[in-house]
PDB file of N, CA and C in Angstrom:
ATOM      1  N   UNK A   1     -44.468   8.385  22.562  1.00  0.00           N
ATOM      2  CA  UNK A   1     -43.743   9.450  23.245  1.00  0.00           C
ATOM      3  C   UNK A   1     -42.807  10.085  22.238  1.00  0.00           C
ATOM      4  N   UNK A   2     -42.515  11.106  21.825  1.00  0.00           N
ATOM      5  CA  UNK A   2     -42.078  12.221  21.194  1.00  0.00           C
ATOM      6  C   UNK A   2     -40.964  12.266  21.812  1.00  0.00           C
ATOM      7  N   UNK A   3     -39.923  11.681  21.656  1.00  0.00           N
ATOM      8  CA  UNK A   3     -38.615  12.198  22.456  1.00  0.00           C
ATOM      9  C   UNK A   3     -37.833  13.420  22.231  1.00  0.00           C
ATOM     10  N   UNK A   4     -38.475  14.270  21.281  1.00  0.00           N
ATOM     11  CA  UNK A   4     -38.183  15.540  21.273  1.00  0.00           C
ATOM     12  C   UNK A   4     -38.674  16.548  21.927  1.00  0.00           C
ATOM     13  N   UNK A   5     -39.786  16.793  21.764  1.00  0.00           N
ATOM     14  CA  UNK A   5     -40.857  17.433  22.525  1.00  0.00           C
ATOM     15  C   UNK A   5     -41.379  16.966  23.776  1.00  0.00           C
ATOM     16  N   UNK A   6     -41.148  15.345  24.397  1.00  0.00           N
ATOM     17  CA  UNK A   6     -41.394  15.023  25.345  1.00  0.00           C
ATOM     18  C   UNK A   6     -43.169  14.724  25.551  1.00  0.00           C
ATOM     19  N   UNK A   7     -43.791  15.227  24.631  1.00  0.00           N
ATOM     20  CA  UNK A   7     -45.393  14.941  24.451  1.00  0.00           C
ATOM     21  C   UNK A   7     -46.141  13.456  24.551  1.00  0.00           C
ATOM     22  N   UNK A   8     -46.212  13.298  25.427  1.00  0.00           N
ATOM     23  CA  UNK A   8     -47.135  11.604  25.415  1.00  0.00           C
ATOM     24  C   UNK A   8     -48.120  11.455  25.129  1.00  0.00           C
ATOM     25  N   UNK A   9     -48.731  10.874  23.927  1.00  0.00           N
ATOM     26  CA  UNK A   9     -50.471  10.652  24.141  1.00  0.00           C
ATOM     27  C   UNK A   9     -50.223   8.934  24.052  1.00  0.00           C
ATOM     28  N   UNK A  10     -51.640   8.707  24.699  1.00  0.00           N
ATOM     29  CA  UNK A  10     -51.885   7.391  24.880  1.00  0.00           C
ATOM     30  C   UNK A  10     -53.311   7.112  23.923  1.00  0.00           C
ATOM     31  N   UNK A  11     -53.483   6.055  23.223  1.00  0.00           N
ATOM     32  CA  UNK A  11     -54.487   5.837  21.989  1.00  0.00           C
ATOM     33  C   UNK A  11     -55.099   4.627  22.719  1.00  0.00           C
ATOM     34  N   UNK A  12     -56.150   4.244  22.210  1.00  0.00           N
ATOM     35  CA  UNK A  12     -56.539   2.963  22.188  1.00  0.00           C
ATOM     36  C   UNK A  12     -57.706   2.290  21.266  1.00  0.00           C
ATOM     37  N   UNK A  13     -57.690   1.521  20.762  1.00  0.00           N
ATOM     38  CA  UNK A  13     -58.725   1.039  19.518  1.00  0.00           C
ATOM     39  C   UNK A  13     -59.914  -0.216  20.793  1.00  0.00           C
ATOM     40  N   UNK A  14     -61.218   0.239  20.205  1.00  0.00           N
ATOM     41  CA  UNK A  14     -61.776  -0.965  21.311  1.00  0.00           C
ATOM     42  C   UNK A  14     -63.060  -1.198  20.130  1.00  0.00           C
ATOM     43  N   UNK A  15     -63.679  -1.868  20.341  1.00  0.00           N
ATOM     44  CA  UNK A  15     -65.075  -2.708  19.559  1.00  0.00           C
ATOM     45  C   UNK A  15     -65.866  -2.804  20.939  1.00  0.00           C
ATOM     46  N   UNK A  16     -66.986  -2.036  20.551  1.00  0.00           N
ATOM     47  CA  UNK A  16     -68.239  -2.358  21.611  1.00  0.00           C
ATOM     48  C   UNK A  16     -68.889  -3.601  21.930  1.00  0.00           C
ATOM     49  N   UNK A  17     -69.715  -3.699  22.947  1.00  0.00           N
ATOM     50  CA  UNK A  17     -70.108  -5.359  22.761  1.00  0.00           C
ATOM     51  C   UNK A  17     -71.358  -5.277  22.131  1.00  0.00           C
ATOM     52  N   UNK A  18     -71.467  -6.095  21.792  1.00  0.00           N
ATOM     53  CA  UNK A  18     -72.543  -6.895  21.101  1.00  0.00           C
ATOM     54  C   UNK A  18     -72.202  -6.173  19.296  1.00  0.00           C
ATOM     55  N   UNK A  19     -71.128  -6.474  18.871  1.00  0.00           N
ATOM     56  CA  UNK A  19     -70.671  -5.879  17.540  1.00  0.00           C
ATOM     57  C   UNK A  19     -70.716  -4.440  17.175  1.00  0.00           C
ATOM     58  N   UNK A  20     -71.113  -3.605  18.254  1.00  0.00           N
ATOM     59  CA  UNK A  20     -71.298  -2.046  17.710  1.00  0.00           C
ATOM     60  C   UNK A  20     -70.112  -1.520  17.474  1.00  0.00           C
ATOM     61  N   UNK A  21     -69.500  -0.997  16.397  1.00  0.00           N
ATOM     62  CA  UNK A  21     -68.314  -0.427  15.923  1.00  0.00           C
ATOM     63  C   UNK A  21     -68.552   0.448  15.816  1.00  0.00           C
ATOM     64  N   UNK A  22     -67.498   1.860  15.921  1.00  0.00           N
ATOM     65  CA  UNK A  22     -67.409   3.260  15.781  1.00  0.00           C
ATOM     66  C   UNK A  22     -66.181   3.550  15.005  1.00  0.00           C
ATOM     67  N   UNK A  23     -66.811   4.443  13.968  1.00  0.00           N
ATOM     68  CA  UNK A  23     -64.988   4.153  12.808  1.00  0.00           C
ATOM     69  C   UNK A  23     -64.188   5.144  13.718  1.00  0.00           C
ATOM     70  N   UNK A  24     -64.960   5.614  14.770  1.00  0.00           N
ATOM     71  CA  UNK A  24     -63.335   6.811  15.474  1.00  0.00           C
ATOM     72  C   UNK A  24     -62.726   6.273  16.398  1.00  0.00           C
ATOM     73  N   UNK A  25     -63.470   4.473  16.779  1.00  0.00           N
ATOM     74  CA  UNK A  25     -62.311   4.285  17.776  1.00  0.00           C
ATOM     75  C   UNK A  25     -61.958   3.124  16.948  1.00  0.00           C
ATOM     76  N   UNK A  26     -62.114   2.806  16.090  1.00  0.00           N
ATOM     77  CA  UNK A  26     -61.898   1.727  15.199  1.00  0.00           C
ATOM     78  C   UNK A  26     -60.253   1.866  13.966  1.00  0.00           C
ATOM     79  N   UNK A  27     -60.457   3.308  13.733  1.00  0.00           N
ATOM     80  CA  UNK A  27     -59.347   3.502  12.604  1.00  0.00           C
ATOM     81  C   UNK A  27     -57.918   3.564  13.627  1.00  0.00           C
ATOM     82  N   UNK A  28     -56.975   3.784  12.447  1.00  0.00           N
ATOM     83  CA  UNK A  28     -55.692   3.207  13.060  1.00  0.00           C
ATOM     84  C   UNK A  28     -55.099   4.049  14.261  1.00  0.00           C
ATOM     85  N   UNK A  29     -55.482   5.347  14.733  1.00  0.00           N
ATOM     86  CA  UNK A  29     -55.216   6.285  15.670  1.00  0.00           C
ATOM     87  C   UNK A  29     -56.019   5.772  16.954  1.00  0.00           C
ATOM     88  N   UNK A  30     -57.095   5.164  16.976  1.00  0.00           N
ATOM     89  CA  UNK A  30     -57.989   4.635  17.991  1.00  0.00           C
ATOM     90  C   UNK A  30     -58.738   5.750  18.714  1.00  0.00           C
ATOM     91  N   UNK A  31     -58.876   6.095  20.042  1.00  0.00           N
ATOM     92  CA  UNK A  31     -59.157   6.985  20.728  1.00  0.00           C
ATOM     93  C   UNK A  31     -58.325   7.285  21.929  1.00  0.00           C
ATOM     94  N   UNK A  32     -58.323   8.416  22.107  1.00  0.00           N
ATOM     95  CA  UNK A  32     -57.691   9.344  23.617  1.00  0.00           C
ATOM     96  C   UNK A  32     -58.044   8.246  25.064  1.00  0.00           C
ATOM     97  N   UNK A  33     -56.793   8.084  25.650  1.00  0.00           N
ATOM     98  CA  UNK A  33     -57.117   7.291  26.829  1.00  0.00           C
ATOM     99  C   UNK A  33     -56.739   8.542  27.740  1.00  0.00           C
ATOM    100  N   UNK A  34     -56.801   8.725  28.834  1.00  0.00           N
ATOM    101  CA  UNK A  34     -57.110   9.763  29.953  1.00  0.00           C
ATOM    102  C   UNK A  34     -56.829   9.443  31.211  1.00  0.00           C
ATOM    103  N   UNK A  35     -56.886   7.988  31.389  1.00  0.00           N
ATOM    104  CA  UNK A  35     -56.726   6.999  32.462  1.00  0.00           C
ATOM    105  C   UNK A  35     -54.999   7.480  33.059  1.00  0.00           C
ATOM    106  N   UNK A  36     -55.079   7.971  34.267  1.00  0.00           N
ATOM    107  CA  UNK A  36     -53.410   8.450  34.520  1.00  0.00           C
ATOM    108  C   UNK A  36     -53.138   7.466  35.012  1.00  0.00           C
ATOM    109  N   UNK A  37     -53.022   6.319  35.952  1.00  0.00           N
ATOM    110  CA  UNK A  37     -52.055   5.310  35.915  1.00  0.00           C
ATOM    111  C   UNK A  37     -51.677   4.163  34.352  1.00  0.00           C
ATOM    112  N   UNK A  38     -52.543   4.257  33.714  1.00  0.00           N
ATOM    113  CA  UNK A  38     -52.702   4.121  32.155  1.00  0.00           C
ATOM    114  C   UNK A  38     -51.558   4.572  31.664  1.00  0.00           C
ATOM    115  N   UNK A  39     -51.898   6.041  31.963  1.00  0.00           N
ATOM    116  CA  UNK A  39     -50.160   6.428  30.684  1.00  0.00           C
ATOM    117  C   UNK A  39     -49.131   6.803  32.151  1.00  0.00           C
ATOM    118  N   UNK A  40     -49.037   6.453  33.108  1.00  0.00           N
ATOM    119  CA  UNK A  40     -47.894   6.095  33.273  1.00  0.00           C
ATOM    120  C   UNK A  40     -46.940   5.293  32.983  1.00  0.00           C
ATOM    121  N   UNK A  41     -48.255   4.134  33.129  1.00  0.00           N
ATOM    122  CA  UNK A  41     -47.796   2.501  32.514  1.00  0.00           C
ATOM    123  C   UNK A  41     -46.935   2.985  31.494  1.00  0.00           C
ATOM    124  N   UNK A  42     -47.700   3.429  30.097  1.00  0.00           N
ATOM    125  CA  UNK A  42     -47.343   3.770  28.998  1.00  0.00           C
ATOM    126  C   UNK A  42     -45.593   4.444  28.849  1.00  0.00           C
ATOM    127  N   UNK A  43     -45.903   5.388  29.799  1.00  0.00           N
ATOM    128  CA  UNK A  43     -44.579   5.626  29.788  1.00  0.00           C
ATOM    129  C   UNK A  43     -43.390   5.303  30.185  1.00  0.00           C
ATOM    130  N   UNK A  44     -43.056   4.741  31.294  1.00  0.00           N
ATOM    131  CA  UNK A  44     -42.668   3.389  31.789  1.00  0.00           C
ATOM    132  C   UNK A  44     -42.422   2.488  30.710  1.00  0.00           C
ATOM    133  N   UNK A  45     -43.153   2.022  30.363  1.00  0.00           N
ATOM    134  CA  UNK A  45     -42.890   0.535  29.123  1.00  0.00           C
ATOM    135  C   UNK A  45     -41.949   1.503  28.024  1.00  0.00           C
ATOM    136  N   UNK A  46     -42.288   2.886  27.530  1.00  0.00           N
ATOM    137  CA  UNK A  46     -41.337   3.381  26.636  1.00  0.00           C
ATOM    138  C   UNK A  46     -40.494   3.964  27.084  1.00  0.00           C
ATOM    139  N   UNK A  47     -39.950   4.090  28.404  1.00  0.00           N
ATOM    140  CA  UNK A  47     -39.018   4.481  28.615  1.00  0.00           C
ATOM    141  C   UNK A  47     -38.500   6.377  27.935  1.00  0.00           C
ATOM    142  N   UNK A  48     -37.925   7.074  28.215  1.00  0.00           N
ATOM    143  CA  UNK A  48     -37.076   8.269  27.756  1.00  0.00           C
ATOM    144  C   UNK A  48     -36.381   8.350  26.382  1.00  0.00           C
ATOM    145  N   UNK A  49     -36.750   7.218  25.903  1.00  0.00           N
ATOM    146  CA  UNK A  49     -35.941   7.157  24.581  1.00  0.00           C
ATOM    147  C   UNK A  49     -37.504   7.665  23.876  1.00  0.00           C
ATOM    148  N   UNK A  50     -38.363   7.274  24.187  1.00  0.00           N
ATOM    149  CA  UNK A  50     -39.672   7.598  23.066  1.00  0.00           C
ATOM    150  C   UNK A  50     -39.983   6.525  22.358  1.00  0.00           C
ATOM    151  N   UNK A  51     -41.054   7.019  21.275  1.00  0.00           N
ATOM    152  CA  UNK A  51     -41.229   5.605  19.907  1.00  0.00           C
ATOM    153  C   UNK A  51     -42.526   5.556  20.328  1.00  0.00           C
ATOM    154  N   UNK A  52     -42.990   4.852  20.154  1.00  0.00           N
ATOM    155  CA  UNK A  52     -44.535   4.241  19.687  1.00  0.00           C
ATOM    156  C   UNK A  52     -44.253   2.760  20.292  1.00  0.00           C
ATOM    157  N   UNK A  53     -45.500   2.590  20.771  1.00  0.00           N
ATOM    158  CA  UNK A  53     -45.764   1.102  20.858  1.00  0.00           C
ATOM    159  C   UNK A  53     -47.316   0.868  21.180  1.00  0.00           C
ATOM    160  N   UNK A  54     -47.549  -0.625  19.948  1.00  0.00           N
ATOM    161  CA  UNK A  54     -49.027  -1.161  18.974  1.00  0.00           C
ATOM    162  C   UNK A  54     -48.790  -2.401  19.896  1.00  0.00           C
ATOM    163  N   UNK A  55     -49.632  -2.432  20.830  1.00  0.00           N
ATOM    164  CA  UNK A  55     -49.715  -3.906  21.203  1.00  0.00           C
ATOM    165  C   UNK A  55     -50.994  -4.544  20.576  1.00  0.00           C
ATOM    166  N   UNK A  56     -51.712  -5.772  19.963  1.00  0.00           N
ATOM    167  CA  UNK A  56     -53.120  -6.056  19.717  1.00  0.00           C
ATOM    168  C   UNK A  56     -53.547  -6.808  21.320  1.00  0.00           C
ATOM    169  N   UNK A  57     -54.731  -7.090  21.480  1.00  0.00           N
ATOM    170  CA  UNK A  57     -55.525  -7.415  22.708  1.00  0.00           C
ATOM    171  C   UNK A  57     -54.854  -8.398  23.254  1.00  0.00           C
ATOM    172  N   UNK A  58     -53.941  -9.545  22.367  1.00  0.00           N
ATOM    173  CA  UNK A  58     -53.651 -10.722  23.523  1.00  0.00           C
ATOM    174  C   UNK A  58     -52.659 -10.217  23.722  1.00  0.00           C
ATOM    175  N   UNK A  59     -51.477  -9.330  23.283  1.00  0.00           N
ATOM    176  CA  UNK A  59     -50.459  -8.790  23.357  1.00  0.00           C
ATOM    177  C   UNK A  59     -50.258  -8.153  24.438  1.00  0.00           C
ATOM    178  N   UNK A  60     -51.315  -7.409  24.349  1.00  0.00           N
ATOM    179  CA  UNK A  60     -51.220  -6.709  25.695  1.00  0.00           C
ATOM    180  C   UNK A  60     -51.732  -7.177  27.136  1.00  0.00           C
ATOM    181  N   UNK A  61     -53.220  -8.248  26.877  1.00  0.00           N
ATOM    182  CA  UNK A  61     -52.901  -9.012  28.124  1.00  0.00           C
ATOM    183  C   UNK A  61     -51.987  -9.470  28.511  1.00  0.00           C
ATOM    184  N   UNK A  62     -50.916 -10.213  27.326  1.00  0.00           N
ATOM    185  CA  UNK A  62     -50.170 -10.724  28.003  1.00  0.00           C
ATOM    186  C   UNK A  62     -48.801  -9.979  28.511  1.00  0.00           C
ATOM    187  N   UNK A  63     -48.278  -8.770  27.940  1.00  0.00           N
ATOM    188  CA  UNK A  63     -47.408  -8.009  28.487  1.00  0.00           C
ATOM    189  C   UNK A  63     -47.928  -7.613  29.996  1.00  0.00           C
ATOM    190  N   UNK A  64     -49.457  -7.743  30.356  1.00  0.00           N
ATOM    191  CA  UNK A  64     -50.145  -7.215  31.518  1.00  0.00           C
ATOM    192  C   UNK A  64     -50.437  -8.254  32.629  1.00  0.00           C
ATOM    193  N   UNK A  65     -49.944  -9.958  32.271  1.00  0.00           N
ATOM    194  CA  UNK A  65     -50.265 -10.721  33.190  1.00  0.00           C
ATOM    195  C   UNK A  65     -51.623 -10.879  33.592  1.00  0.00           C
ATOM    196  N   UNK A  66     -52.591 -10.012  32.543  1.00  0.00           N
ATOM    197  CA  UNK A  66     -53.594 -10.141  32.889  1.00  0.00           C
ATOM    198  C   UNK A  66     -54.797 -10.985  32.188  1.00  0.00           C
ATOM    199  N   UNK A  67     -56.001 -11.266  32.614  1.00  0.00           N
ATOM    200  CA  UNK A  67     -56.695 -11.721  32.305  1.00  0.00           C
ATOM    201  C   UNK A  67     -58.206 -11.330  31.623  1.00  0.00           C
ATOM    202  N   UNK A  68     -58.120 -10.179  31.883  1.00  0.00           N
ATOM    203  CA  UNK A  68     -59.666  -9.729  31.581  1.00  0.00           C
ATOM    204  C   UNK A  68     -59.073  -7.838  31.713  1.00  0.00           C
ATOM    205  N   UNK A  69     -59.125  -7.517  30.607  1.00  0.00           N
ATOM    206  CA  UNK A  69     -59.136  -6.120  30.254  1.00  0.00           C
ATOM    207  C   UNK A  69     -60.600  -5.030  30.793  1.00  0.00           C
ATOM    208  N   UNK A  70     -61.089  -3.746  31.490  1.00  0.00           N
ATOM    209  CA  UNK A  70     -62.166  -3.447  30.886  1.00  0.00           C
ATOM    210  C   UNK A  70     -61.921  -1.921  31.010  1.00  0.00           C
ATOM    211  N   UNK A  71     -62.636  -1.140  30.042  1.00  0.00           N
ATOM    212  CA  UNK A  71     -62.477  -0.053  29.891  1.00  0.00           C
ATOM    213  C   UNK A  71     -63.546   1.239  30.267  1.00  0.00           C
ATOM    214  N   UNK A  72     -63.962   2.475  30.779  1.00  0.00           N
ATOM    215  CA  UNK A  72     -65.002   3.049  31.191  1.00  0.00           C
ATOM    216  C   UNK A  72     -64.621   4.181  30.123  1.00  0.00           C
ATOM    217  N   UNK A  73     -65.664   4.120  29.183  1.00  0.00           N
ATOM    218  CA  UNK A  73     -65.816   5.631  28.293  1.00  0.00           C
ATOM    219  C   UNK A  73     -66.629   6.520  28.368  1.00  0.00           C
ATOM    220  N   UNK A  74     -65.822   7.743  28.195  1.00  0.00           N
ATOM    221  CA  UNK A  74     -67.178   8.681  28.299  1.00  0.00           C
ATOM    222  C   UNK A  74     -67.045   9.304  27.060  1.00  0.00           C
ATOM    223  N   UNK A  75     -67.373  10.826  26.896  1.00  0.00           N
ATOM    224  CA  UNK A  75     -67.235  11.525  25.640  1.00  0.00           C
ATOM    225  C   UNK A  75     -66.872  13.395  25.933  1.00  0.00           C
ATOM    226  N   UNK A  76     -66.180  13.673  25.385  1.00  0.00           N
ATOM    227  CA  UNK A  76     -65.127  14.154  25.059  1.00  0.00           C
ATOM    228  C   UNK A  76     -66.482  15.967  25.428  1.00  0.00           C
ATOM    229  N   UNK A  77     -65.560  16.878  25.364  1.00  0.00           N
ATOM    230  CA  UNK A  77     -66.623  18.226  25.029  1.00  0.00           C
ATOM    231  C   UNK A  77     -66.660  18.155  23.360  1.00  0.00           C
ATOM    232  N   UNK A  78     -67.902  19.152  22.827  1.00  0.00           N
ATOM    233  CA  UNK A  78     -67.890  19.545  21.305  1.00  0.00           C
ATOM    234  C   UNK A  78     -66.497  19.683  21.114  1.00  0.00           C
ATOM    235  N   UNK A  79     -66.382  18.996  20.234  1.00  0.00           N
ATOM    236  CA  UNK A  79     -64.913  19.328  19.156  1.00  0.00           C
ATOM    237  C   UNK A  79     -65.326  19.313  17.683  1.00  0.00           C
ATOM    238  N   UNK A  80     -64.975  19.895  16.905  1.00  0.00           N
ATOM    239  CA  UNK A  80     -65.195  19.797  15.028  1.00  0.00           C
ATOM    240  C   UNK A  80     -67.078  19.890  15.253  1.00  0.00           C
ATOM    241  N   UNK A  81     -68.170  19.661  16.182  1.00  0.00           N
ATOM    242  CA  UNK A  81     -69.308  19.862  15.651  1.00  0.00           C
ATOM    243  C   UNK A  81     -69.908  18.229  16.606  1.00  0.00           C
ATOM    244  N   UNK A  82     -69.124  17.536  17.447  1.00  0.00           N
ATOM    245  CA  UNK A  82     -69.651  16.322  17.778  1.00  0.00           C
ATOM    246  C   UNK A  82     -69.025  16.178  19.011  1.00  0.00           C
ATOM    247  N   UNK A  83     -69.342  15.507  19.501  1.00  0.00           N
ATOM    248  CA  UNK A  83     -68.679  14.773  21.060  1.00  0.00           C
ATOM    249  C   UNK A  83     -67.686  13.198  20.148  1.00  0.00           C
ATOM    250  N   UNK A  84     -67.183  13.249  20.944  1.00  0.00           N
ATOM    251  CA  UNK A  84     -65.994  11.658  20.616  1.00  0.00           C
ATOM    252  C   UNK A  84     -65.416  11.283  21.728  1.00  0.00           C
ATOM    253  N   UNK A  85     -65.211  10.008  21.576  1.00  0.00           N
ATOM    254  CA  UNK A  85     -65.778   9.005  22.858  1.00  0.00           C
ATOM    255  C   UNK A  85     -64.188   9.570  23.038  1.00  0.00           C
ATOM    256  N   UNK A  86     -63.927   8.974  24.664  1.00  0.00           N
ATOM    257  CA  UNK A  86     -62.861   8.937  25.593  1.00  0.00           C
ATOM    258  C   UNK A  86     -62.972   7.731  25.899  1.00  0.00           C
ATOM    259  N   UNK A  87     -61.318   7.163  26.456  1.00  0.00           N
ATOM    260  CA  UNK A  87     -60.930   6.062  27.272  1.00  0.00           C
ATOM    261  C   UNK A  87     -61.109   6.887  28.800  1.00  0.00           C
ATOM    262  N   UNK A  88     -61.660   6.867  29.502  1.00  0.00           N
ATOM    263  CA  UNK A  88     -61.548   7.399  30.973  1.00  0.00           C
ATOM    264  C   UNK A  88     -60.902   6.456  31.840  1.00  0.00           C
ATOM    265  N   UNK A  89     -60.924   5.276  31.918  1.00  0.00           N
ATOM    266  CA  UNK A  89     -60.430   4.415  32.650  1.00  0.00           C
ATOM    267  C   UNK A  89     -60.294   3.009  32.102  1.00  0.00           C
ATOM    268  N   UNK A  90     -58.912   2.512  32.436  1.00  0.00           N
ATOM    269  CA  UNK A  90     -58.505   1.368  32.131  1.00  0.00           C
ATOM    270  C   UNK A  90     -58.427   0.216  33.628  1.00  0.00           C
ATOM    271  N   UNK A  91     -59.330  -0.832  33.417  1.00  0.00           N
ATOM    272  CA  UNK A  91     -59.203  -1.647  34.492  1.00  0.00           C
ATOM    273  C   UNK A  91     -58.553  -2.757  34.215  1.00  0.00           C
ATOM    274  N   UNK A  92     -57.912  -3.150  35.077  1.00  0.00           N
ATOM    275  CA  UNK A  92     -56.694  -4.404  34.357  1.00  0.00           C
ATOM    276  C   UNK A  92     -57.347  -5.733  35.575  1.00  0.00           C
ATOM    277  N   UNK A  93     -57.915  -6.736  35.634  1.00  0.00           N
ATOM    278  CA  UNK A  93     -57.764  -7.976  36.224  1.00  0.00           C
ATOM    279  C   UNK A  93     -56.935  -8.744  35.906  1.00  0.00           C
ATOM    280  N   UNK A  94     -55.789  -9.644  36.763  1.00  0.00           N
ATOM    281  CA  UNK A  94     -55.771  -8.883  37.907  1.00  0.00           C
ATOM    282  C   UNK A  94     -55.044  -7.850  37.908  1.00  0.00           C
ATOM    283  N   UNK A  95     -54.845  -6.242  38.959  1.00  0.00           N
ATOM    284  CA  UNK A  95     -54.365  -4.973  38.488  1.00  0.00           C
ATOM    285  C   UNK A  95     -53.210  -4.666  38.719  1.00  0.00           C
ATOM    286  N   UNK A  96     -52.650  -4.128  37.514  1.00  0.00           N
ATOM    287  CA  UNK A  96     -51.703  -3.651  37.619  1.00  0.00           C
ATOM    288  C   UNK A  96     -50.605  -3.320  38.068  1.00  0.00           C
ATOM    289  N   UNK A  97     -50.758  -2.563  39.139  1.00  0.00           N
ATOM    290  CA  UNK A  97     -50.292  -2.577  40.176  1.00  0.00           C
ATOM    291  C   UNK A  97     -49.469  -1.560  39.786  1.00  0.00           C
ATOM    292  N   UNK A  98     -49.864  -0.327  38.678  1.00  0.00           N
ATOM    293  CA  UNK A  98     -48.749   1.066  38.451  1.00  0.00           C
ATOM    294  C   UNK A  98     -49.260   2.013  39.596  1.00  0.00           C
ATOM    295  N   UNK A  99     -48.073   2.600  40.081  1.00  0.00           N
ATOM    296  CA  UNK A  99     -48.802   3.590  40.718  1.00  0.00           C
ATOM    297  C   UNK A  99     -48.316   4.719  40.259  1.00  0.00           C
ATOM    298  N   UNK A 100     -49.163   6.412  40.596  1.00  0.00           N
ATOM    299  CA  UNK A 100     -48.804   7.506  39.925  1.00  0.00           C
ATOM    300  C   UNK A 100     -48.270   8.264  40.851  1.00  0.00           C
ATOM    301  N   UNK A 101     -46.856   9.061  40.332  1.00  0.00           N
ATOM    302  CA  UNK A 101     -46.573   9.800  41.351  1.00  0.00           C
ATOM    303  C   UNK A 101     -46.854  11.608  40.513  1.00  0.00           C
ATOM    304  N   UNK A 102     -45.897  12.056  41.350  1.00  0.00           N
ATOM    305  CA  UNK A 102     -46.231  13.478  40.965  1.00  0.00           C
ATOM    306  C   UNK A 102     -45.303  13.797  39.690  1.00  0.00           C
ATOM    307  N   UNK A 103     -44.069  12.959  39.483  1.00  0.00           N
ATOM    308  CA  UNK A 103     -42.816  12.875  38.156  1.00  0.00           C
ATOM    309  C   UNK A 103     -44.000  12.452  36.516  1.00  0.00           C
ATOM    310  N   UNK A 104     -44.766  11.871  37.449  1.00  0.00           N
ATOM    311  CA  UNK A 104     -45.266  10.991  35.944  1.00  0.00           C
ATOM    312  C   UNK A 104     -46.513  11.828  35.493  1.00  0.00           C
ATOM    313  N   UNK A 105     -46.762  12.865  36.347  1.00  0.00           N
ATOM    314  CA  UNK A 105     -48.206  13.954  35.632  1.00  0.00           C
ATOM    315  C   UNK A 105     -47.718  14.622  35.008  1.00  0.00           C
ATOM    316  N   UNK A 106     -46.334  14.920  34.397  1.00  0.00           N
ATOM    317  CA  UNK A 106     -45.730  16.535  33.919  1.00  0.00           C
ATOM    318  C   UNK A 106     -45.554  16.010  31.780  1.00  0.00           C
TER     319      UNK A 106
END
């Protein structure tokens, strides 16, 4: 979160199963998550002050109480000449429990 500009993006780095890697969700920026109770969360945990925050996988289960992470991707329109994957949805077992109001879409 940009505490100047107020701009939130939400990133996320993931590894496919069965070892398939993609260096665009792999390098240190990860990929676009989209998921809106997702970056509410997000914003919430950073609070109005802003900053960045890198959790790695157990990190964040465990900031999440959760047990089993899963994610639904799709892909993005042409951009630069290619499609690039999206986070569309973040599923949390057990969930979450953020909810979105109308303060947290702006």
């Amino acid at each position: 979160l940009d505490g100047y500009s107020g701009k939130y993006e939400a990133r996320m780095g993931f590894e496919l199963a069965e070892g398939g890697k993609d260096p665009r969700v792999l390098g240190e920026r990860g990929t676009n998550v989209t998921d809106l109770r997702w970056l509410a969360l997000g914003q919430k945990w950073l609070g109005s002050e802003g900053g960045t925050l890198s959790l790695d996988h157990r990190s964040l289960l465990d900031r999440l109480g959760a047990d089993d992470l899963y994610l639904a991707i799709g892909l993005s329109r042409v951009y630069r000449g290619e499609h690039w994957p999206l986070v569309v949805g973040v599923h949390v077992v057990p969930d979450h429990g953020v909810e979105v109001g109308l303060d947290d879409l702006g």
